[in-house]
C-alpha atoms as a PDB file:
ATOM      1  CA  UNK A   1     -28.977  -3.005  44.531  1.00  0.00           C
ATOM      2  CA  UNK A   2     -27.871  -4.712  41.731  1.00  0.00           C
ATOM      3  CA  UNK A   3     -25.152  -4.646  38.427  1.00  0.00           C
ATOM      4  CA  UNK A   4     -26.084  -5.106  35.251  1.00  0.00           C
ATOM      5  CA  UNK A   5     -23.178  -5.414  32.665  1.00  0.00           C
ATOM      6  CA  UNK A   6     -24.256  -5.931  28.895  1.00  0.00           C
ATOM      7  CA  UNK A   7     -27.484  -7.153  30.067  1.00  0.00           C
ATOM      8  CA  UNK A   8     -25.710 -10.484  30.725  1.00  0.00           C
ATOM      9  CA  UNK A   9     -24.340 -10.243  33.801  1.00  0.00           C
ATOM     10  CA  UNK A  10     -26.255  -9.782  37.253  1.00  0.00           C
ATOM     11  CA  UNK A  11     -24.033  -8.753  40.492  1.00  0.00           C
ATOM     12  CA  UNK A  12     -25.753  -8.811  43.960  1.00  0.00           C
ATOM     13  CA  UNK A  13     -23.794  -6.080  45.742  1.00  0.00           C
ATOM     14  CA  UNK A  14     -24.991  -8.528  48.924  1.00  0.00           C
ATOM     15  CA  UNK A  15     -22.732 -10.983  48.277  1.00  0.00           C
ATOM     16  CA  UNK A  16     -19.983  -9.191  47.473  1.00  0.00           C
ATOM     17  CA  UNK A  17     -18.072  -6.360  49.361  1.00  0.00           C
ATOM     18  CA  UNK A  18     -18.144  -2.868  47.779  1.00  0.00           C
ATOM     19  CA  UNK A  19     -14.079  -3.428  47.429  1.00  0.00           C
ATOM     20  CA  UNK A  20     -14.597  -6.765  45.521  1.00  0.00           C
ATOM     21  CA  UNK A  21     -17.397  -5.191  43.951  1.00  0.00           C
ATOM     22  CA  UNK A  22     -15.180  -2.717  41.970  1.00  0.00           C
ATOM     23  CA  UNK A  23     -12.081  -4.544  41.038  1.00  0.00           C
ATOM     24  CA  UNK A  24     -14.655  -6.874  39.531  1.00  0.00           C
ATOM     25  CA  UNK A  25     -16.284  -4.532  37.457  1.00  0.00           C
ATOM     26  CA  UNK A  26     -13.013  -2.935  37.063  1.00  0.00           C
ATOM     27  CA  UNK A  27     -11.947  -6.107  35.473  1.00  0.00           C
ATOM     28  CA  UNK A  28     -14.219  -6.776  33.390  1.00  0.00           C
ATOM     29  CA  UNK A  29     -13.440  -5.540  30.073  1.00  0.00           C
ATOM     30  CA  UNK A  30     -14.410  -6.166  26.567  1.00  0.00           C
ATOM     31  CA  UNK A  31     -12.552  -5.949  22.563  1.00  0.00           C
ATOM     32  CA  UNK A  32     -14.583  -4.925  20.112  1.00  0.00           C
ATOM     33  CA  UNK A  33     -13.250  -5.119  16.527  1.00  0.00           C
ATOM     34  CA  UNK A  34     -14.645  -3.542  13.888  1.00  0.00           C
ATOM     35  CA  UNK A  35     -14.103  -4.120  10.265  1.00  0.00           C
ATOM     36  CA  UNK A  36     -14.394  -1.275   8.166  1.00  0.00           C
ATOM     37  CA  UNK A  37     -15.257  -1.617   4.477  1.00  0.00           C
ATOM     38  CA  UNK A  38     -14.969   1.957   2.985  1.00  0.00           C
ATOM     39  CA  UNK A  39     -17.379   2.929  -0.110  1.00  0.00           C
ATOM     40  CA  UNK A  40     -15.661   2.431  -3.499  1.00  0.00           C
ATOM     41  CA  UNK A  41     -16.445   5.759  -4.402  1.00  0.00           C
ATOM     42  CA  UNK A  42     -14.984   7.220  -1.366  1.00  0.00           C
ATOM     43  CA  UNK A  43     -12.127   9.962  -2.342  1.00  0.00           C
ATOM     44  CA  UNK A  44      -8.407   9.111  -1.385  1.00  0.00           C
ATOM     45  CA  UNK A  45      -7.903  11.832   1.682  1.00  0.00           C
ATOM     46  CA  UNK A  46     -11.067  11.102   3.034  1.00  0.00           C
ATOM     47  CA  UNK A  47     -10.810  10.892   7.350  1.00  0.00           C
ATOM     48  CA  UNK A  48     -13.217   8.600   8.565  1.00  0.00           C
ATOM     49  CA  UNK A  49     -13.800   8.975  12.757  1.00  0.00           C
ATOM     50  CA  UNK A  50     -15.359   6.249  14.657  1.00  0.00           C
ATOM     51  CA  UNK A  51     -15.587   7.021  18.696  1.00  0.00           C
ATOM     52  CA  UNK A  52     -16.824   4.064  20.940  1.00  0.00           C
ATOM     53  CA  UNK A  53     -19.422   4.716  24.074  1.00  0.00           C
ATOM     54  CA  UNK A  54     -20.395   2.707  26.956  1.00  0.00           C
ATOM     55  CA  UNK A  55     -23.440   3.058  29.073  1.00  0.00           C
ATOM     56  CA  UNK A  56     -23.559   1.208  32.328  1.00  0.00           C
ATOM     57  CA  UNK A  57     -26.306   1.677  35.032  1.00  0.00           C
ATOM     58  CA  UNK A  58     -25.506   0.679  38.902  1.00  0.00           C
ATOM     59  CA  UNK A  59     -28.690   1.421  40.884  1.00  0.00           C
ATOM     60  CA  UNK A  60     -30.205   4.485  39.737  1.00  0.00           C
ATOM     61  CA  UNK A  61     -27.223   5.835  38.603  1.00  0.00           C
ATOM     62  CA  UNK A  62     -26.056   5.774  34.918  1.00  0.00           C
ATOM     63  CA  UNK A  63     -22.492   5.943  34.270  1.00  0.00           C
ATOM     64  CA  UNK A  64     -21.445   6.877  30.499  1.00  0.00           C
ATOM     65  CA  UNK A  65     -17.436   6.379  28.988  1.00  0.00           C
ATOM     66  CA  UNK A  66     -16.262   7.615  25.921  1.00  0.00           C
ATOM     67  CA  UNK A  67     -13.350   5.967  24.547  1.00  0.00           C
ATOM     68  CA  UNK A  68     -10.869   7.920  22.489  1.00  0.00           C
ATOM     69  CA  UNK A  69     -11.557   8.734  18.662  1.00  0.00           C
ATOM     70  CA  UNK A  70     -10.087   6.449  15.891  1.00  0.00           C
ATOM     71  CA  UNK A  71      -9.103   7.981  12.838  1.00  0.00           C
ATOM     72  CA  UNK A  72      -8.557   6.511   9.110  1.00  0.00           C
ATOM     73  CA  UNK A  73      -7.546   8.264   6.370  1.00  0.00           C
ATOM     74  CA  UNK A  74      -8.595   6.559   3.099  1.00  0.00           C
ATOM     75  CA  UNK A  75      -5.283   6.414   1.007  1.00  0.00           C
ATOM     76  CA  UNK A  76      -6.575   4.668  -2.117  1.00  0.00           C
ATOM     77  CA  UNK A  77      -8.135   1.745  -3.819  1.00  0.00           C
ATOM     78  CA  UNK A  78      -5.833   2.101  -6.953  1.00  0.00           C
ATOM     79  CA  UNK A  79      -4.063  -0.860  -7.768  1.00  0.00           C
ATOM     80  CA  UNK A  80      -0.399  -0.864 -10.241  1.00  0.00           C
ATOM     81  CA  UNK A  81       0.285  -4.040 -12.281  1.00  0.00           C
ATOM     82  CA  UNK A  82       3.378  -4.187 -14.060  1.00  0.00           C
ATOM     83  CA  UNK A  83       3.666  -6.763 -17.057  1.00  0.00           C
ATOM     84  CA  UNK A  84       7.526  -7.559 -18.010  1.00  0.00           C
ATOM     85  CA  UNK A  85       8.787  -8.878 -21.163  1.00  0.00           C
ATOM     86  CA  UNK A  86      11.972  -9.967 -22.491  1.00  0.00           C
ATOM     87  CA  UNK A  87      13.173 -10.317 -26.494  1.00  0.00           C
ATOM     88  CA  UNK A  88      16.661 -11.060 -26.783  1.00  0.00           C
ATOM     89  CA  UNK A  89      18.301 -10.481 -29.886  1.00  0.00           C
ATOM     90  CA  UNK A  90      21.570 -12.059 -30.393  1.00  0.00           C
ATOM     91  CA  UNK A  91      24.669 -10.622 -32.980  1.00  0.00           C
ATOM     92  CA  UNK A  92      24.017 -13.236 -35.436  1.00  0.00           C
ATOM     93  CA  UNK A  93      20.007 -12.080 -35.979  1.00  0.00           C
ATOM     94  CA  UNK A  94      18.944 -14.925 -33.911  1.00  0.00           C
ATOM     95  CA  UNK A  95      16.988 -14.815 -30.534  1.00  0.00           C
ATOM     96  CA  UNK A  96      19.858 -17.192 -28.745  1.00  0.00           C
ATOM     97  CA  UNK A  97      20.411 -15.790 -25.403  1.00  0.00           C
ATOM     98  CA  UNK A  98      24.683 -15.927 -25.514  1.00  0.00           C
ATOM     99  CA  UNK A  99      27.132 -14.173 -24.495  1.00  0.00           C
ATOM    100  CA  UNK A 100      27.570 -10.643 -26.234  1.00  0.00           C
ATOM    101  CA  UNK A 101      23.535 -10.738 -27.294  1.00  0.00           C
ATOM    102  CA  UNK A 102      20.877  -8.163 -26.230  1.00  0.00           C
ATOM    103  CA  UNK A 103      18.112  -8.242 -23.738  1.00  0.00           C
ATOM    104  CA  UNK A 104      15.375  -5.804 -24.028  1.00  0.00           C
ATOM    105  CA  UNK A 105      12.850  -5.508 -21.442  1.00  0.00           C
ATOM    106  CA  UNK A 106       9.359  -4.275 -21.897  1.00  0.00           C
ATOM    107  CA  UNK A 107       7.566  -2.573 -18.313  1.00  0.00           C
ATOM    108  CA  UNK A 108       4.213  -1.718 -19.219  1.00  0.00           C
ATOM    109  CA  UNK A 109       2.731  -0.211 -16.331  1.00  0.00           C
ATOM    110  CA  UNK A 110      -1.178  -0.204 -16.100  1.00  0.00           C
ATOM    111  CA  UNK A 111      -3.624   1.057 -13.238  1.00  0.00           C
ATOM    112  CA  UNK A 112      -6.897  -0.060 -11.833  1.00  0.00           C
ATOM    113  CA  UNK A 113      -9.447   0.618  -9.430  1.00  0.00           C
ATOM    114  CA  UNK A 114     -10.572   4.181  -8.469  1.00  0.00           C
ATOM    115  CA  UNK A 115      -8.458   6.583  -6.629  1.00  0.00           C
ATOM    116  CA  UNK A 116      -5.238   7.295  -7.371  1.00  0.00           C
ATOM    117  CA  UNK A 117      -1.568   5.810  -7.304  1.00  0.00           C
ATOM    118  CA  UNK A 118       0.559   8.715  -5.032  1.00  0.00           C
ATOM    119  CA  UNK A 119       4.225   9.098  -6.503  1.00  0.00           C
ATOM    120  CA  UNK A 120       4.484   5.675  -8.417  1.00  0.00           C
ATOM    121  CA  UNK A 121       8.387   4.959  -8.740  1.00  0.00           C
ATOM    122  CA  UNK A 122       9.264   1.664 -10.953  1.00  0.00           C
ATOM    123  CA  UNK A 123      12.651   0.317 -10.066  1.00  0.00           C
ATOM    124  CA  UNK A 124      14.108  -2.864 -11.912  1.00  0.00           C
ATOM    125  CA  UNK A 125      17.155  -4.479 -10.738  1.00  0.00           C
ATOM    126  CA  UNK A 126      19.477  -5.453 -13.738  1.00  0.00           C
ATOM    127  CA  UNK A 127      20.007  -8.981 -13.873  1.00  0.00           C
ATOM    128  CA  UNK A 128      23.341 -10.698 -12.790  1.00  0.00           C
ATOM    129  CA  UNK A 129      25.666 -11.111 -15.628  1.00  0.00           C
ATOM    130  CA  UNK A 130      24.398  -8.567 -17.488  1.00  0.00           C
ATOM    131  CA  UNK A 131      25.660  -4.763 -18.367  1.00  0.00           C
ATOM    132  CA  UNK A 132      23.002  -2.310 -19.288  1.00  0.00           C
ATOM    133  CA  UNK A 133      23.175  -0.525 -22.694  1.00  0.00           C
ATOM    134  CA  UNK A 134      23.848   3.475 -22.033  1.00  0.00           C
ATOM    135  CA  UNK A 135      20.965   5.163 -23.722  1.00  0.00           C
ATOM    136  CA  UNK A 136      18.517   2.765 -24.188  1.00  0.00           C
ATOM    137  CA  UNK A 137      16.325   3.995 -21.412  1.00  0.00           C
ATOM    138  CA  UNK A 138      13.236   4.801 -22.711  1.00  0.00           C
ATOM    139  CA  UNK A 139       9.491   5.681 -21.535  1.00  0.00           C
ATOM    140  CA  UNK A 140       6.534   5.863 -23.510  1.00  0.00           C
ATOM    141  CA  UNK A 141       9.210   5.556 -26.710  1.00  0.00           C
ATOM    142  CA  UNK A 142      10.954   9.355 -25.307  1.00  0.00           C
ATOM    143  CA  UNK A 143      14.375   8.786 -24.463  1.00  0.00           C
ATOM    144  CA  UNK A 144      15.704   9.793 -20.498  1.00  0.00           C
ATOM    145  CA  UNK A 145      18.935  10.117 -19.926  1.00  0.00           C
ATOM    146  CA  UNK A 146      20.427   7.508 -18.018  1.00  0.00           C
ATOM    147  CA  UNK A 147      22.014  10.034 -14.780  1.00  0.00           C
ATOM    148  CA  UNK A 148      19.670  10.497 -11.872  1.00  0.00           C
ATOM    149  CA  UNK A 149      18.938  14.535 -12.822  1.00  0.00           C
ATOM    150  CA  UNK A 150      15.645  16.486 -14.247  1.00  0.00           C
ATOM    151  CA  UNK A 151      14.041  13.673 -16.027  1.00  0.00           C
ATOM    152  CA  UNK A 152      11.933  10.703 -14.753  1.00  0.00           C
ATOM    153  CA  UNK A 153      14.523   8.001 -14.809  1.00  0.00           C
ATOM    154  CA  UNK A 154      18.337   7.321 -14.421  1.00  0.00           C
ATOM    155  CA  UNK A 155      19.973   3.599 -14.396  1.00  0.00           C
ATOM    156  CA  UNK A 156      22.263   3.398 -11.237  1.00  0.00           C
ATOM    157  CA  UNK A 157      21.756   7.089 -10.269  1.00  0.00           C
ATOM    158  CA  UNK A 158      19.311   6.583  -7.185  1.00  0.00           C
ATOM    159  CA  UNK A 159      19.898   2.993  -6.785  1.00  0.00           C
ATOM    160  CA  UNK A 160      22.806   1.092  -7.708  1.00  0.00           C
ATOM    161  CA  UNK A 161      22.515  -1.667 -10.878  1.00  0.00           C
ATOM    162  CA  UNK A 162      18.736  -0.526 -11.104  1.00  0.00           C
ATOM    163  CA  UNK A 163      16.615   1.014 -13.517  1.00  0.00           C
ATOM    164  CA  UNK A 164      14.441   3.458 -11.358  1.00  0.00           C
ATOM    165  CA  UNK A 165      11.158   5.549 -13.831  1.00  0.00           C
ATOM    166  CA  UNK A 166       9.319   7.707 -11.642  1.00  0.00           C
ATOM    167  CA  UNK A 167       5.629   8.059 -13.289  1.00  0.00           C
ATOM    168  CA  UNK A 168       4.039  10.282 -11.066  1.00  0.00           C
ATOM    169  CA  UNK A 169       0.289   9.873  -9.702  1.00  0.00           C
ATOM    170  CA  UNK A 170      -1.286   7.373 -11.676  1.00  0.00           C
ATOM    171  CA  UNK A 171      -5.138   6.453 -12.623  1.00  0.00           C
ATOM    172  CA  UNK A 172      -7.113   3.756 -13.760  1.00  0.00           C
ATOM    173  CA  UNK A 173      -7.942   6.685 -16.938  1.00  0.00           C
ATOM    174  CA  UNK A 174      -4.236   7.165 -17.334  1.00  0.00           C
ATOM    175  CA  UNK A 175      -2.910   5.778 -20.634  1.00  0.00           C
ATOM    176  CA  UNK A 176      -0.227   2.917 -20.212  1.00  0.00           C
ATOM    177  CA  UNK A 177       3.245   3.968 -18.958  1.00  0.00           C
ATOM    178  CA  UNK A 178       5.679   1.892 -21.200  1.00  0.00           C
ATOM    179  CA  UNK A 179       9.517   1.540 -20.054  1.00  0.00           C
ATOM    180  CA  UNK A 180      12.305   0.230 -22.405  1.00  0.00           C
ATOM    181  CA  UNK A 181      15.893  -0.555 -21.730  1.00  0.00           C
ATOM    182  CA  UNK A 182      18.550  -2.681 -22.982  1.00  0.00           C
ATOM    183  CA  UNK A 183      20.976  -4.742 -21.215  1.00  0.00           C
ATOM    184  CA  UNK A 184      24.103  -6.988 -22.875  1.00  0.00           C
ATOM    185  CA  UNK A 185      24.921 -10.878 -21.808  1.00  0.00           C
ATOM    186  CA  UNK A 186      28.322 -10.434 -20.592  1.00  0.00           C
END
């Protein structure tokens, strides 16, 4: 009689006792990795299953193992970029960055790729030695009030000293999501 494991290795049964024989084969083991690349097209929600099987033969007898089901779910190939800009304007119609001049910061909030960006929340930290403007939250020009309530943003409201814009479920079709605030050089 003889073992055959993989087509690689031979075990004489002879040489071995039947005791040795299993922890050997026992032992043995093997890793395989697989890399999974899924379709671009592929739909966010998708569940891909992969389930492994072994086939072994010792003697006449075949001996088959399957090993438990793997399970993705595709979540998206969308990609956010965020683009930030400052302008300051200072009191004396300048663009010196002193004490008592303004800051206003541009988010302009693109998306790429297929699929699509689940619940996109922006948050901004306001800078140190700064004090943000009330009202001059803005997105896509529409003013939001600046407490954490009904609208889509609030400055300190969910997160303390940040600017937080929730923009919903984004696409690579959806139009650019533009945030404006204000903050003052203290």
């Amino acid at each position: 009689m003889e073992v055959r494991i993989n087509g690689q290795f031979t075990i004489t049964p002879m040489r071995y006792s039947l005791r040795r024989l299993f922890l050997f084969i026992t032992a043995l083991c093997a890793t395989i990795c697989l890399t999974l690349d899924a379709n671009a097209a592929t739909p966010a929600g998708t569940i891909i299953s992969n389930k492994a099987t072994v086939s072994y033969t010792i003697g006449s007898n075949t001996f088959t193992r399957d090993s438990n089901t793997d399970t993705i779910t595709v979540v998206s190939s969308a990609m956010v970029n965020i683009t930030k800009t400052a302008v300051v304007l200072d009191q004396y119609g300048g663009t010196q960055p002193i004490t008592g001049a303004t800051i206003r910061y541009t988010l302009a909030v693109t998306t790429v790729g297929t699929g699509t960006a689940m619940n996109v929340v922006i948050t901004d930290l306001l800078p140190a030695n700064t004090t943000y403007t009330s009202g001059t939250l803005k997105l896509n020009s529409a003013a939001l009030t600046d407490a954490a309530d009904a609208d889509a943003g609030d400055v300190g409201g969910t997160t303390t000293n940040t600017v937080t814009v929730k923009l919903g479920n984004l696409t690579s079709v959806s139009p650019i999501q533009t945030i404006t605030f204000d903050v003052k050089i203290n």
